[in-house]
PDB file of N, CA and C in Angstrom:
ATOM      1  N   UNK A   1       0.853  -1.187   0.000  1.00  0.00           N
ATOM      2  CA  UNK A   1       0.000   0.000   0.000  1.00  0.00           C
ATOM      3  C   UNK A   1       0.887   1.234   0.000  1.00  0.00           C
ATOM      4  N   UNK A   2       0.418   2.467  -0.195  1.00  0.00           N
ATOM      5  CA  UNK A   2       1.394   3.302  -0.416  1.00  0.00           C
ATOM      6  C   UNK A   2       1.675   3.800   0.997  1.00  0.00           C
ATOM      7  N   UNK A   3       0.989   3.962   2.286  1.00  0.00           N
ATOM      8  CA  UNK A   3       1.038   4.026   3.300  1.00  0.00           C
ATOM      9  C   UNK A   3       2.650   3.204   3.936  1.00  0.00           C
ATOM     10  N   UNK A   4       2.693   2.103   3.028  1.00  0.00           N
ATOM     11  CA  UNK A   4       3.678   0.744   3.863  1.00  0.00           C
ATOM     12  C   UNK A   4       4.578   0.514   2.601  1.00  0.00           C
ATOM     13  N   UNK A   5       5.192   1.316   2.195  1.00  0.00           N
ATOM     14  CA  UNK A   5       5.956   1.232   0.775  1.00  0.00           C
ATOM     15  C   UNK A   5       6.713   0.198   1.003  1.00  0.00           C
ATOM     16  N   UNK A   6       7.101  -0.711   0.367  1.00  0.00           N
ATOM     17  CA  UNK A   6       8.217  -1.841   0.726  1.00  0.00           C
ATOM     18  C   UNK A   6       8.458  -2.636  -0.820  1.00  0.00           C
ATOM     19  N   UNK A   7       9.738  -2.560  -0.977  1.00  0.00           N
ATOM     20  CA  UNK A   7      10.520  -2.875  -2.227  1.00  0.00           C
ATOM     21  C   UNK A   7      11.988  -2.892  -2.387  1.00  0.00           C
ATOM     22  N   UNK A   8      12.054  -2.966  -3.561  1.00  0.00           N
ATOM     23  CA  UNK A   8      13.848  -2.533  -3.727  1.00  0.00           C
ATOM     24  C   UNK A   8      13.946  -3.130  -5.035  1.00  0.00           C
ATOM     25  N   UNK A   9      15.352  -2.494  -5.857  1.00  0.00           N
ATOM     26  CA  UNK A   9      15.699  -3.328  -6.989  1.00  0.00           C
ATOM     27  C   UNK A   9      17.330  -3.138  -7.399  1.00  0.00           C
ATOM     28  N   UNK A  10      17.884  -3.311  -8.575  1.00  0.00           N
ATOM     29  CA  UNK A  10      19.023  -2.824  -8.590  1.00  0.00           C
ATOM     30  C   UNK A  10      18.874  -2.425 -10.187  1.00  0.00           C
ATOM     31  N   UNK A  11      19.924  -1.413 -10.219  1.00  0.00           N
ATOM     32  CA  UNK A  11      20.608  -0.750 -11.468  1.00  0.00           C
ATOM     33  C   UNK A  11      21.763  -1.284 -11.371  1.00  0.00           C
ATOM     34  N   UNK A  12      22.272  -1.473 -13.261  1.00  0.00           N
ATOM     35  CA  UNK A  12      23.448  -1.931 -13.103  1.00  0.00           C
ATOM     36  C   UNK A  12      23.721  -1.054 -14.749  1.00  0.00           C
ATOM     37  N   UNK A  13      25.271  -0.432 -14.695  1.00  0.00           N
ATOM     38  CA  UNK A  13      25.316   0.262 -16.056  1.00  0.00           C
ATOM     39  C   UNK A  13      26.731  -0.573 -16.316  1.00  0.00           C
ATOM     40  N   UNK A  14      27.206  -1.399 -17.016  1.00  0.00           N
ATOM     41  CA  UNK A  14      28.173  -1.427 -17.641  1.00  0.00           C
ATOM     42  C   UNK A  14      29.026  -0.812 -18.774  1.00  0.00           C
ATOM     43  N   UNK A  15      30.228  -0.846 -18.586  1.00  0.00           N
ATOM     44  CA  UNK A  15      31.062  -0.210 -19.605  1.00  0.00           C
ATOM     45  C   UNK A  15      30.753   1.365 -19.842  1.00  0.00           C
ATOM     46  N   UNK A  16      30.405   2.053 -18.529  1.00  0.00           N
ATOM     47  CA  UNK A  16      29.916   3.572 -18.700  1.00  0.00           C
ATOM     48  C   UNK A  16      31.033   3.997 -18.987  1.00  0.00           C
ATOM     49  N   UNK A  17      31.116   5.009 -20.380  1.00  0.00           N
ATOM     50  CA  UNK A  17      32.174   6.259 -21.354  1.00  0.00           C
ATOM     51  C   UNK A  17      31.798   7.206 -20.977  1.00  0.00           C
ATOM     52  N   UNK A  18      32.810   7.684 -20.802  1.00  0.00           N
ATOM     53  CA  UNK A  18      32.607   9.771 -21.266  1.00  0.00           C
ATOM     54  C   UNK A  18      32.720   9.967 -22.888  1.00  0.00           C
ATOM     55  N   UNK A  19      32.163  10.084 -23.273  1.00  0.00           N
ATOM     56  CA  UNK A  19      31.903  10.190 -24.829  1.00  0.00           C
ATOM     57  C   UNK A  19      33.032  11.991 -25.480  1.00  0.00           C
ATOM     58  N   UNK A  20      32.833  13.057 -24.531  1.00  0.00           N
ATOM     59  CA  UNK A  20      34.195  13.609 -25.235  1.00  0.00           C
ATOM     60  C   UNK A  20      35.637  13.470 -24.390  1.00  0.00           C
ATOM     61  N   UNK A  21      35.544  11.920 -24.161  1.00  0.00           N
ATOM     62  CA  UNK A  21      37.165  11.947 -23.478  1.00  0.00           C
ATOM     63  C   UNK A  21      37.486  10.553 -24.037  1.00  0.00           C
ATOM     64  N   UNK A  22      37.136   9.806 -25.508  1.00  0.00           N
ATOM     65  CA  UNK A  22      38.005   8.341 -25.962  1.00  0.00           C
ATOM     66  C   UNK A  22      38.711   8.116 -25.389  1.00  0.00           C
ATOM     67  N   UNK A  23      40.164   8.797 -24.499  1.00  0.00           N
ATOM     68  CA  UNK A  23      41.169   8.287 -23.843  1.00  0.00           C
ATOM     69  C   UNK A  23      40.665   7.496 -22.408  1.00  0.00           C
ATOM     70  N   UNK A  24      39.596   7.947 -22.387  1.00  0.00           N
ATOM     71  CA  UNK A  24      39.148   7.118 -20.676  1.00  0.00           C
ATOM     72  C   UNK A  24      38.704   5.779 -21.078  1.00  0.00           C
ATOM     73  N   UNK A  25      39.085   5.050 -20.252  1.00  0.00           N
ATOM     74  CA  UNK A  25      38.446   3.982 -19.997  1.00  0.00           C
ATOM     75  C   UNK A  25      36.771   3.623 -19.743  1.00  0.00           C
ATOM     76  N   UNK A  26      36.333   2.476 -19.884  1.00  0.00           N
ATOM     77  CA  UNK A  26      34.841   2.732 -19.499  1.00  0.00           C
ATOM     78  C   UNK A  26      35.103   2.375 -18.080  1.00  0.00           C
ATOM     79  N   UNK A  27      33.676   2.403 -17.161  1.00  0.00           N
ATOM     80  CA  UNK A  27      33.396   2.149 -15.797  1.00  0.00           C
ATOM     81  C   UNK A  27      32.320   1.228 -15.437  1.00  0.00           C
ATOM     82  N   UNK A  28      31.927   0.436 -14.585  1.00  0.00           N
ATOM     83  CA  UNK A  28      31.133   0.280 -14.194  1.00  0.00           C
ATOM     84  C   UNK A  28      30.515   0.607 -12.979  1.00  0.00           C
ATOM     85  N   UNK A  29      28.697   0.903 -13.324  1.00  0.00           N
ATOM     86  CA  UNK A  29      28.277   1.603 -12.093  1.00  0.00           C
ATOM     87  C   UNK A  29      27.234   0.348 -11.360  1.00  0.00           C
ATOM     88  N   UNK A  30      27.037   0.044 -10.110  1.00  0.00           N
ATOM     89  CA  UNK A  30      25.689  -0.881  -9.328  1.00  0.00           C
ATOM     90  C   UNK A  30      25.100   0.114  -8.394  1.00  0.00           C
ATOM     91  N   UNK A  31      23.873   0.003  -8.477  1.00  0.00           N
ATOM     92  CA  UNK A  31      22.819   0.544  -7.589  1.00  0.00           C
ATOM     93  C   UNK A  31      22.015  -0.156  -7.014  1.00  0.00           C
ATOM     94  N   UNK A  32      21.898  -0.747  -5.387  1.00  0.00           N
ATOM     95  CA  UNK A  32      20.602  -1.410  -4.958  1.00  0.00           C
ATOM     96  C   UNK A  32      19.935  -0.456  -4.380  1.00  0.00           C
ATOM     97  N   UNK A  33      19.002  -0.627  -4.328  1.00  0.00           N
ATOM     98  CA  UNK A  33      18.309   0.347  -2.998  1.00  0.00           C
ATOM     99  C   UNK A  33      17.070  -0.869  -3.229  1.00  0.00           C
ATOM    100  N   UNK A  34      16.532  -0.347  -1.612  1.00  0.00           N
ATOM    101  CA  UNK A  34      15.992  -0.788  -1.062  1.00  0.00           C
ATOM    102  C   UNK A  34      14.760   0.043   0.008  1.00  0.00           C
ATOM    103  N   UNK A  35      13.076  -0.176   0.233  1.00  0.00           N
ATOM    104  CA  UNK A  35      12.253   0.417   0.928  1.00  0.00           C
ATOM    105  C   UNK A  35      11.427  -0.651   1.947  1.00  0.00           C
ATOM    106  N   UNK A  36      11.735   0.132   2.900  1.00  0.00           N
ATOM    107  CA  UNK A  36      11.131  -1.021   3.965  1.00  0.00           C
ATOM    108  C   UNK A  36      11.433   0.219   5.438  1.00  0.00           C
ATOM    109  N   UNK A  37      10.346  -0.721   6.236  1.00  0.00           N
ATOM    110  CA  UNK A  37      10.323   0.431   7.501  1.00  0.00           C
ATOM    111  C   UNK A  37       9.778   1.801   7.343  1.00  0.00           C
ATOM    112  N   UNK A  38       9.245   2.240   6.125  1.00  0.00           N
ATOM    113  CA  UNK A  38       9.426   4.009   6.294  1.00  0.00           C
ATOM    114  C   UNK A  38      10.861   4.413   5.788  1.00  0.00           C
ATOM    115  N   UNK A  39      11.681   3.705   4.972  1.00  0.00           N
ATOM    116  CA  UNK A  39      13.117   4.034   4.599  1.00  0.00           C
ATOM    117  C   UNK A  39      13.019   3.739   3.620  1.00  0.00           C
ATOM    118  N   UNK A  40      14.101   4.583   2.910  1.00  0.00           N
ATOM    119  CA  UNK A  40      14.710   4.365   1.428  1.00  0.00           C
ATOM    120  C   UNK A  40      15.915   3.818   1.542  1.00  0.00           C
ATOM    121  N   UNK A  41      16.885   2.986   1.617  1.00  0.00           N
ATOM    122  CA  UNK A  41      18.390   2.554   1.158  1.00  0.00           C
ATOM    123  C   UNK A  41      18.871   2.558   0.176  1.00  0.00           C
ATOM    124  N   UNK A  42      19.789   3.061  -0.217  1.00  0.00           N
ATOM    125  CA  UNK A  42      20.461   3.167  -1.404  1.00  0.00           C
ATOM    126  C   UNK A  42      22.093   3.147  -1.334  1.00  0.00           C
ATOM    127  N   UNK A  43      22.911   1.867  -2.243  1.00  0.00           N
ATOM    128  CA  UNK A  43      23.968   1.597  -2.012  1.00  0.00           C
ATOM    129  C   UNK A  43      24.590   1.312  -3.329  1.00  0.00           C
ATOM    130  N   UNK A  44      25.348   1.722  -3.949  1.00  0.00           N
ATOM    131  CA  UNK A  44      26.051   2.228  -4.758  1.00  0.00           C
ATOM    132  C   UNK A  44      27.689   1.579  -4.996  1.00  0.00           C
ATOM    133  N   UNK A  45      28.407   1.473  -6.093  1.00  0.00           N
ATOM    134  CA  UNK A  45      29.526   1.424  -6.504  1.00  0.00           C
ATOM    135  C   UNK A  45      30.003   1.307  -7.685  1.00  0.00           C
ATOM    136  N   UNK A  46      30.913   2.216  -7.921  1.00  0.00           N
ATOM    137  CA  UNK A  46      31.438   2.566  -9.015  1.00  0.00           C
ATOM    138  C   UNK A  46      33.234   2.116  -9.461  1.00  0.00           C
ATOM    139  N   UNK A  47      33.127   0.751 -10.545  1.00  0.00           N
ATOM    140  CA  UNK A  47      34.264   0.264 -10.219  1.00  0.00           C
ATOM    141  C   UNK A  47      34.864   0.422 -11.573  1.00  0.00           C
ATOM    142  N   UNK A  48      36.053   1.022 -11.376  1.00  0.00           N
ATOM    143  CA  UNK A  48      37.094   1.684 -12.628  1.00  0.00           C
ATOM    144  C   UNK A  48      38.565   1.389 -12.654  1.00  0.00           C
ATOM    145  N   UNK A  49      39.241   0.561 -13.897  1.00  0.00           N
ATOM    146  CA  UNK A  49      40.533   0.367 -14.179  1.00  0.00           C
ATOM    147  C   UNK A  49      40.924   1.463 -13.261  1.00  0.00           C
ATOM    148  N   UNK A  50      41.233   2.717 -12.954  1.00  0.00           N
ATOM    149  CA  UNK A  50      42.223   3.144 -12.313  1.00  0.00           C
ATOM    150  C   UNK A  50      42.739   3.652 -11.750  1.00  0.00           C
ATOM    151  N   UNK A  51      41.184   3.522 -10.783  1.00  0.00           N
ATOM    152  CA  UNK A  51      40.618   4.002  -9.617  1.00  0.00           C
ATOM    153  C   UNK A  51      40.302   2.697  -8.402  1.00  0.00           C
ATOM    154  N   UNK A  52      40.605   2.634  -7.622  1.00  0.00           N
ATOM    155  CA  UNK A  52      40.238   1.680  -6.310  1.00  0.00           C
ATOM    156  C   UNK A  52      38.398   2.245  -6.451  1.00  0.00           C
ATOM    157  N   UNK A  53      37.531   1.027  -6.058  1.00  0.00           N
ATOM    158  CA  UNK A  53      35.887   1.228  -6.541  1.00  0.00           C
ATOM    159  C   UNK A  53      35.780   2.332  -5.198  1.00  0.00           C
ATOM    160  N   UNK A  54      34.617   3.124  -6.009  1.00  0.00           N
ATOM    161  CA  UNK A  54      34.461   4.597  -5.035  1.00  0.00           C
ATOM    162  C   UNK A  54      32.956   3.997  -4.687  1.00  0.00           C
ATOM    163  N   UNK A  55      32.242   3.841  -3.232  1.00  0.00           N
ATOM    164  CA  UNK A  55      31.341   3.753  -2.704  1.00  0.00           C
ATOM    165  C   UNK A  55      30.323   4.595  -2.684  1.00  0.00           C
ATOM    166  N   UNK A  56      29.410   4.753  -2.345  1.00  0.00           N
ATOM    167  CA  UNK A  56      28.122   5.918  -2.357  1.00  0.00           C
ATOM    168  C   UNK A  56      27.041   4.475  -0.967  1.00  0.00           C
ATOM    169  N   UNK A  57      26.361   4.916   0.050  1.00  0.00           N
ATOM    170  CA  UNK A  57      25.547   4.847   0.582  1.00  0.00           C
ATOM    171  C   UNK A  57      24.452   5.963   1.011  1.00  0.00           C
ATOM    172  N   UNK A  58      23.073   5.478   1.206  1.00  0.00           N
ATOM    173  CA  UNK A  58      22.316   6.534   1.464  1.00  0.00           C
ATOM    174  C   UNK A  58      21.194   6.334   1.794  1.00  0.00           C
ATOM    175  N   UNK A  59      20.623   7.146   2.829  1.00  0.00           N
ATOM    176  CA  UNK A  59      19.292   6.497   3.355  1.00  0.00           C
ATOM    177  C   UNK A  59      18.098   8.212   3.157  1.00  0.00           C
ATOM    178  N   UNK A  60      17.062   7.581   3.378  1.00  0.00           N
ATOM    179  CA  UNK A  60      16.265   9.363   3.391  1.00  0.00           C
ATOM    180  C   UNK A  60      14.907   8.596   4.179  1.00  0.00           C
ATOM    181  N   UNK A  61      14.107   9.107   4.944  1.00  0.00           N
ATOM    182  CA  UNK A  61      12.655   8.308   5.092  1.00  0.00           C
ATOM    183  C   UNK A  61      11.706   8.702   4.291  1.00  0.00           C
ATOM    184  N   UNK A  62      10.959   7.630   4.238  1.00  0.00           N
ATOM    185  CA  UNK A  62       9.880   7.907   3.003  1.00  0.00           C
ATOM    186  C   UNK A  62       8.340   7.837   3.999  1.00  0.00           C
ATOM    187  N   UNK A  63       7.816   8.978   3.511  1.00  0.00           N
ATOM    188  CA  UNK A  63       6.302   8.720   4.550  1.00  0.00           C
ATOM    189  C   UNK A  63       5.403   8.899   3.609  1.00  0.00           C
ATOM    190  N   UNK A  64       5.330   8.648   2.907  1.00  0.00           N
ATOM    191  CA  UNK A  64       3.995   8.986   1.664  1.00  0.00           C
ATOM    192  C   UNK A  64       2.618   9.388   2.368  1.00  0.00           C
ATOM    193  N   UNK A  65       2.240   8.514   3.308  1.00  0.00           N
ATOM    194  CA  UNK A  65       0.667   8.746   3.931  1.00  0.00           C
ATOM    195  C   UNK A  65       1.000  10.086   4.495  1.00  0.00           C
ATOM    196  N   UNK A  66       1.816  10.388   5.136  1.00  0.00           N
ATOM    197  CA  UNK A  66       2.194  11.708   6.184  1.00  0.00           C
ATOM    198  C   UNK A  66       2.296  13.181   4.861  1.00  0.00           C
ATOM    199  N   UNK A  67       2.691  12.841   3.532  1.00  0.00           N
ATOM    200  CA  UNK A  67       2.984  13.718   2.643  1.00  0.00           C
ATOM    201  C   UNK A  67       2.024  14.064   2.327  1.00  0.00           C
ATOM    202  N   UNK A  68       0.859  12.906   1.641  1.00  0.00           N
ATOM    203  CA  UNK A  68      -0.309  12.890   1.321  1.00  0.00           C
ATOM    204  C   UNK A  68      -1.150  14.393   1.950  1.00  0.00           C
ATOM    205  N   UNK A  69      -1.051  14.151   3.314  1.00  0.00           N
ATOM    206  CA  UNK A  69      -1.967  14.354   4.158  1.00  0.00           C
ATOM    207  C   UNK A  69      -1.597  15.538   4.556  1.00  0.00           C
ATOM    208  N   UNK A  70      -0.437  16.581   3.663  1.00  0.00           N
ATOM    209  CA  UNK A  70       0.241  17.664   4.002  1.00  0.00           C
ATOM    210  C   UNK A  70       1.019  17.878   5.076  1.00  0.00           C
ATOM    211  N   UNK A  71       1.455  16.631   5.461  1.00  0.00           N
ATOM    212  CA  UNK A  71       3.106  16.591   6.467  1.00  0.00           C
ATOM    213  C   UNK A  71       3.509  16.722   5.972  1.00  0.00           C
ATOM    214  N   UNK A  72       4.048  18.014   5.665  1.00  0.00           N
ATOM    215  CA  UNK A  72       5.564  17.685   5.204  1.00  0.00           C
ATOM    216  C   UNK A  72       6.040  17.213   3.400  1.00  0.00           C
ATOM    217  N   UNK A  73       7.038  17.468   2.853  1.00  0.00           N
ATOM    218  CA  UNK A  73       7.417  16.212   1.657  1.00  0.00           C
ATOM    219  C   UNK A  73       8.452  15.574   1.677  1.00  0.00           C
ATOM    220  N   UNK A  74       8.912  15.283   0.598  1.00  0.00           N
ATOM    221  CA  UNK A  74      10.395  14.964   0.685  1.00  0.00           C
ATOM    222  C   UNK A  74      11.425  15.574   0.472  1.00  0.00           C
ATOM    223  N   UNK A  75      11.558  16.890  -0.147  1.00  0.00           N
ATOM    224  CA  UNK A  75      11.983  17.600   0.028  1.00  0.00           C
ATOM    225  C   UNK A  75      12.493  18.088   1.201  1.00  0.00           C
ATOM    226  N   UNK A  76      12.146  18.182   2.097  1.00  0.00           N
ATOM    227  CA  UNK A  76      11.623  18.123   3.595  1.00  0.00           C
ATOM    228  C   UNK A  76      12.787  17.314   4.169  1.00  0.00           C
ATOM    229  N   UNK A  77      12.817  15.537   3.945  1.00  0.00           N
ATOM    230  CA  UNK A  77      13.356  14.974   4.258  1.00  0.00           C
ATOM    231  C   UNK A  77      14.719  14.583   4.668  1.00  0.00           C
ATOM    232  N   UNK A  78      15.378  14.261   5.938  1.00  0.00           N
ATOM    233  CA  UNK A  78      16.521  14.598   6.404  1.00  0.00           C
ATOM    234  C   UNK A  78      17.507  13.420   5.625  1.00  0.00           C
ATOM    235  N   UNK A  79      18.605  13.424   4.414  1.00  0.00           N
ATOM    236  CA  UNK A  79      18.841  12.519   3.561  1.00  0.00           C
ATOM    237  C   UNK A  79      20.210  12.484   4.284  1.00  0.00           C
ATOM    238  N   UNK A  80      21.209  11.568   4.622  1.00  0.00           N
ATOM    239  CA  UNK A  80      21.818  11.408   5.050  1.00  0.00           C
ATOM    240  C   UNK A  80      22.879   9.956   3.867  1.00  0.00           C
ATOM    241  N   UNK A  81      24.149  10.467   3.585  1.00  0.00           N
ATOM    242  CA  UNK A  81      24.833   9.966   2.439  1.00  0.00           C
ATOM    243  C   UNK A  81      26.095  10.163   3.110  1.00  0.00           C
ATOM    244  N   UNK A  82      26.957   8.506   2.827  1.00  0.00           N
ATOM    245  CA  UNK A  82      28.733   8.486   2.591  1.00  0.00           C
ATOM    246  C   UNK A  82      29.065   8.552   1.190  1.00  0.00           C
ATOM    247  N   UNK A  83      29.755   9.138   0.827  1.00  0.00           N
ATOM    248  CA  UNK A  83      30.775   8.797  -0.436  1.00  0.00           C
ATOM    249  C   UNK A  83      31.899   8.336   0.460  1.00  0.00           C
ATOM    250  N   UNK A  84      32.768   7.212  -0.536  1.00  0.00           N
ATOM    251  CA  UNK A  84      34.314   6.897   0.608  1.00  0.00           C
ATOM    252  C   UNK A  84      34.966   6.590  -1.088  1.00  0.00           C
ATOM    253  N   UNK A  85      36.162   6.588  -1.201  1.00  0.00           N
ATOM    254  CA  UNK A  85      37.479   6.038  -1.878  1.00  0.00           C
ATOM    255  C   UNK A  85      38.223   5.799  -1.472  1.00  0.00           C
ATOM    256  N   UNK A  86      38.937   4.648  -1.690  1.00  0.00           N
ATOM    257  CA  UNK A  86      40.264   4.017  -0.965  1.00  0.00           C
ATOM    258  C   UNK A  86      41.172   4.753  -1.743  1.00  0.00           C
ATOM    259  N   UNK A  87      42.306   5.001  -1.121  1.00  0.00           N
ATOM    260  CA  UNK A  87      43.346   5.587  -1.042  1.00  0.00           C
ATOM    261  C   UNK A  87      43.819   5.303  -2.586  1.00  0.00           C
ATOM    262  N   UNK A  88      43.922   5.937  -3.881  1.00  0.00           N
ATOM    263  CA  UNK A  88      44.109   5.561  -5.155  1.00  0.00           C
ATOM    264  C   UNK A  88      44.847   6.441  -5.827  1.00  0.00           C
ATOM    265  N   UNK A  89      45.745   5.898  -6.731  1.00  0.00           N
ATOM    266  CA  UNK A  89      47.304   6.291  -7.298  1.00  0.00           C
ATOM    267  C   UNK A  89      46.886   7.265  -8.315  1.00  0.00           C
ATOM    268  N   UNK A  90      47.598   8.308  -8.416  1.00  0.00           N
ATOM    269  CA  UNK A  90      47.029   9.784  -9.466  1.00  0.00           C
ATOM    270  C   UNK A  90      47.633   9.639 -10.559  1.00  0.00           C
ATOM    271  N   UNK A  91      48.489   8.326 -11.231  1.00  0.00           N
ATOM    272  CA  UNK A  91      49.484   8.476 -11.978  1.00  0.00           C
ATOM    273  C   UNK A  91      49.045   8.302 -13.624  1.00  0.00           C
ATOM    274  N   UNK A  92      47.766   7.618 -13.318  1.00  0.00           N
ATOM    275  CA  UNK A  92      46.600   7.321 -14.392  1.00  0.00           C
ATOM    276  C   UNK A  92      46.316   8.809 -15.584  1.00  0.00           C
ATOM    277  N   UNK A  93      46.430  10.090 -14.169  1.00  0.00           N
ATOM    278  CA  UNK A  93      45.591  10.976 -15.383  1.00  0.00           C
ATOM    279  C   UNK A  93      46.588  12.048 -16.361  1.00  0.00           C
ATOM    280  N   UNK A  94      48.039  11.402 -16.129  1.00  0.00           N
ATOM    281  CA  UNK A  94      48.860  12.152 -17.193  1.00  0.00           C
ATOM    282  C   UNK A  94      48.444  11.754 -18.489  1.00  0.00           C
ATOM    283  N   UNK A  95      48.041  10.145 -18.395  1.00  0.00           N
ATOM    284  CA  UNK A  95      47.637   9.785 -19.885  1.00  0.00           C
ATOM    285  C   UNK A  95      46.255  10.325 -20.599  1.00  0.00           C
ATOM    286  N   UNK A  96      46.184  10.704 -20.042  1.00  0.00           N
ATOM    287  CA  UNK A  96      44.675  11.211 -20.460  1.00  0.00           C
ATOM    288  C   UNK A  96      44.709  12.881 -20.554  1.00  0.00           C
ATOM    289  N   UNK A  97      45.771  13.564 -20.434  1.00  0.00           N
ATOM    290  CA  UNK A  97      46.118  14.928 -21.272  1.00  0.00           C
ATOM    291  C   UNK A  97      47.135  15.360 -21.562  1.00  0.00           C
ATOM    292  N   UNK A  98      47.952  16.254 -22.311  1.00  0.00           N
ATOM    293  CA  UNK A  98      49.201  16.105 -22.358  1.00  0.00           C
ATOM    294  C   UNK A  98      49.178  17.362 -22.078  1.00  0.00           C
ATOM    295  N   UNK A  99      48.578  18.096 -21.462  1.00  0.00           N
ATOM    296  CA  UNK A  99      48.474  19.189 -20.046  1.00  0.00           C
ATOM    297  C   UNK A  99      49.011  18.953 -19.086  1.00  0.00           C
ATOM    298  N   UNK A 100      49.456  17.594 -18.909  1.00  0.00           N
ATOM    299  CA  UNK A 100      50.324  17.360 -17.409  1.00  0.00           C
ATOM    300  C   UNK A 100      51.055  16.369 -18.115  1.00  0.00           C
ATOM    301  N   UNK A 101      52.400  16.983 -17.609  1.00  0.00           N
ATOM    302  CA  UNK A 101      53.690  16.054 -18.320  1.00  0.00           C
ATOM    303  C   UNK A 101      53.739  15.077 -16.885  1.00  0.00           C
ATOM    304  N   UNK A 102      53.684  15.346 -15.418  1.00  0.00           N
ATOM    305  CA  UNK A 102      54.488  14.590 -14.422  1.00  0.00           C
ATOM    306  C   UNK A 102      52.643  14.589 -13.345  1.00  0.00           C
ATOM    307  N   UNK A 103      52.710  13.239 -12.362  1.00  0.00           N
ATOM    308  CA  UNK A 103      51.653  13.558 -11.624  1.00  0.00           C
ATOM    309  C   UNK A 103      52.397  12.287 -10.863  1.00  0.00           C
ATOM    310  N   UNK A 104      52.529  12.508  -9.511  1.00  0.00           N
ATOM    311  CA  UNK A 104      52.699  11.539  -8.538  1.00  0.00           C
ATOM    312  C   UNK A 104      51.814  11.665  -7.343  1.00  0.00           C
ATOM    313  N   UNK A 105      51.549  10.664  -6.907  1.00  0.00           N
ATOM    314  CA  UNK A 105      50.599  10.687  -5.793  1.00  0.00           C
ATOM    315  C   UNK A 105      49.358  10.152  -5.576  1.00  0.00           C
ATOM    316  N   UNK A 106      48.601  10.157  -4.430  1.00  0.00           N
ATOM    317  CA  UNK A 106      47.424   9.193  -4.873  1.00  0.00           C
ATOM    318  C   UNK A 106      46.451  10.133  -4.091  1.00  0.00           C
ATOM    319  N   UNK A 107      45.339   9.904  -4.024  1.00  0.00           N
ATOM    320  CA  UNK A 107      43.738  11.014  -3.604  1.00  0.00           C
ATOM    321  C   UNK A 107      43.107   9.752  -2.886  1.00  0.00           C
ATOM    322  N   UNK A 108      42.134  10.128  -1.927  1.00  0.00           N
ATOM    323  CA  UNK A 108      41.531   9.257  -1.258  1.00  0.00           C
ATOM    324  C   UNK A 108      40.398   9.997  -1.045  1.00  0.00           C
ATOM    325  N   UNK A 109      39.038   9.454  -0.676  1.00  0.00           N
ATOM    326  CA  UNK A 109      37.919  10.175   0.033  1.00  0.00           C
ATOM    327  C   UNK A 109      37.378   9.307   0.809  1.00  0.00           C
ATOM    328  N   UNK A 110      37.929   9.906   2.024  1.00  0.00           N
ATOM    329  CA  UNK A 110      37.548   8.412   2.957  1.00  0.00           C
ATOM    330  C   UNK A 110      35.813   8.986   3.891  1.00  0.00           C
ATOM    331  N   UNK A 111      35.406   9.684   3.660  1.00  0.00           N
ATOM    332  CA  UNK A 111      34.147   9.952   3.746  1.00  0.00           C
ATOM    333  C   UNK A 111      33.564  11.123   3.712  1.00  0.00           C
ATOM    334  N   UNK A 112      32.504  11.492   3.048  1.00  0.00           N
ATOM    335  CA  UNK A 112      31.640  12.553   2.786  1.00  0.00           C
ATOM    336  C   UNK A 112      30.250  12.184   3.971  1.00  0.00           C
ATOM    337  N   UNK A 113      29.993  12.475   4.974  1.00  0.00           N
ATOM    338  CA  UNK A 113      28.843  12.358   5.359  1.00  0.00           C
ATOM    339  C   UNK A 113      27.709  13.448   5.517  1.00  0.00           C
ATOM    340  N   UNK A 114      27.651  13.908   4.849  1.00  0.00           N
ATOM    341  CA  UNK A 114      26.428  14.936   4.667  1.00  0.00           C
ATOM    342  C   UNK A 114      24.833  14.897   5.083  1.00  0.00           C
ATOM    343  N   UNK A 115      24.375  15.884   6.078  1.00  0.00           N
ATOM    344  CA  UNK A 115      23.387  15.252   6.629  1.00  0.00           C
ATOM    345  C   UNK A 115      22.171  16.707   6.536  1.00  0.00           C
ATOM    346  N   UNK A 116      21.209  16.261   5.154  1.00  0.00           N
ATOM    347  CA  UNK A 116      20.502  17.581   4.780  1.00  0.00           C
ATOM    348  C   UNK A 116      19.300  17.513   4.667  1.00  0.00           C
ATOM    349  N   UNK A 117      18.167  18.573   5.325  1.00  0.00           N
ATOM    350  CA  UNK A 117      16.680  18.522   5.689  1.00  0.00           C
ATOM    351  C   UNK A 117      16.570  19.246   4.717  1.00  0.00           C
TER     352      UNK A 117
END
């Protein structure tokens, strides 16, 4: 019922291009999410030759009957999200312009937690 939303499914994109950058590699992206409880879940990963896979999690509550009924929307809703990357080598993106002759080093994002009403 829409009151008791409960579901989930997954996205899956293989071999995702940047179409004006041929020099990149493709990527692959997975999406589950999931509704149950009054919640949305959503869990994410994005796995790339030459990049360590970059994570995405995320939850938001879903009240449809309460929206309905002019509580509030989702908009409204307090969405709460990690991004993380493991610690990954920068040496990849000289090849991909010849704007940078030298690049050493590696970038990490070991969490984004953002928490927005």
């Amino acid at each position: 019922t829409p009151a008791q939303l409960q579901g989930g499914g997954k996205i899956e994109a293989d071999a995702l291009k940047l179409t004006s950058a041929k020099e990149v590699p493709p990527g692959d992206f997975e999406l589950v999410f999931d509704v149950k409880d009054q919640r949305l879940a959503v869990n994410g990963e994005f796995i790339h030759p030459d990049i360590k896979p970059l994570s995405v999690q995320a939850s938001l509550p879903i009240r449809p009957k309460a929206w309905a009924a002019g509580e509030g929307n989702i908009s409204e809703a307090p969405l709460e999200a990690t991004v993380s990357l493991p610690n990954s080598s920068l040496a990849f993106v000289k090849g991909y312009t010849s704007a940078i002759e030298e690049i050493d080093g590696t970038a990490a994002w070991i969490g984004l937690r953002p928490t927005a009403s």
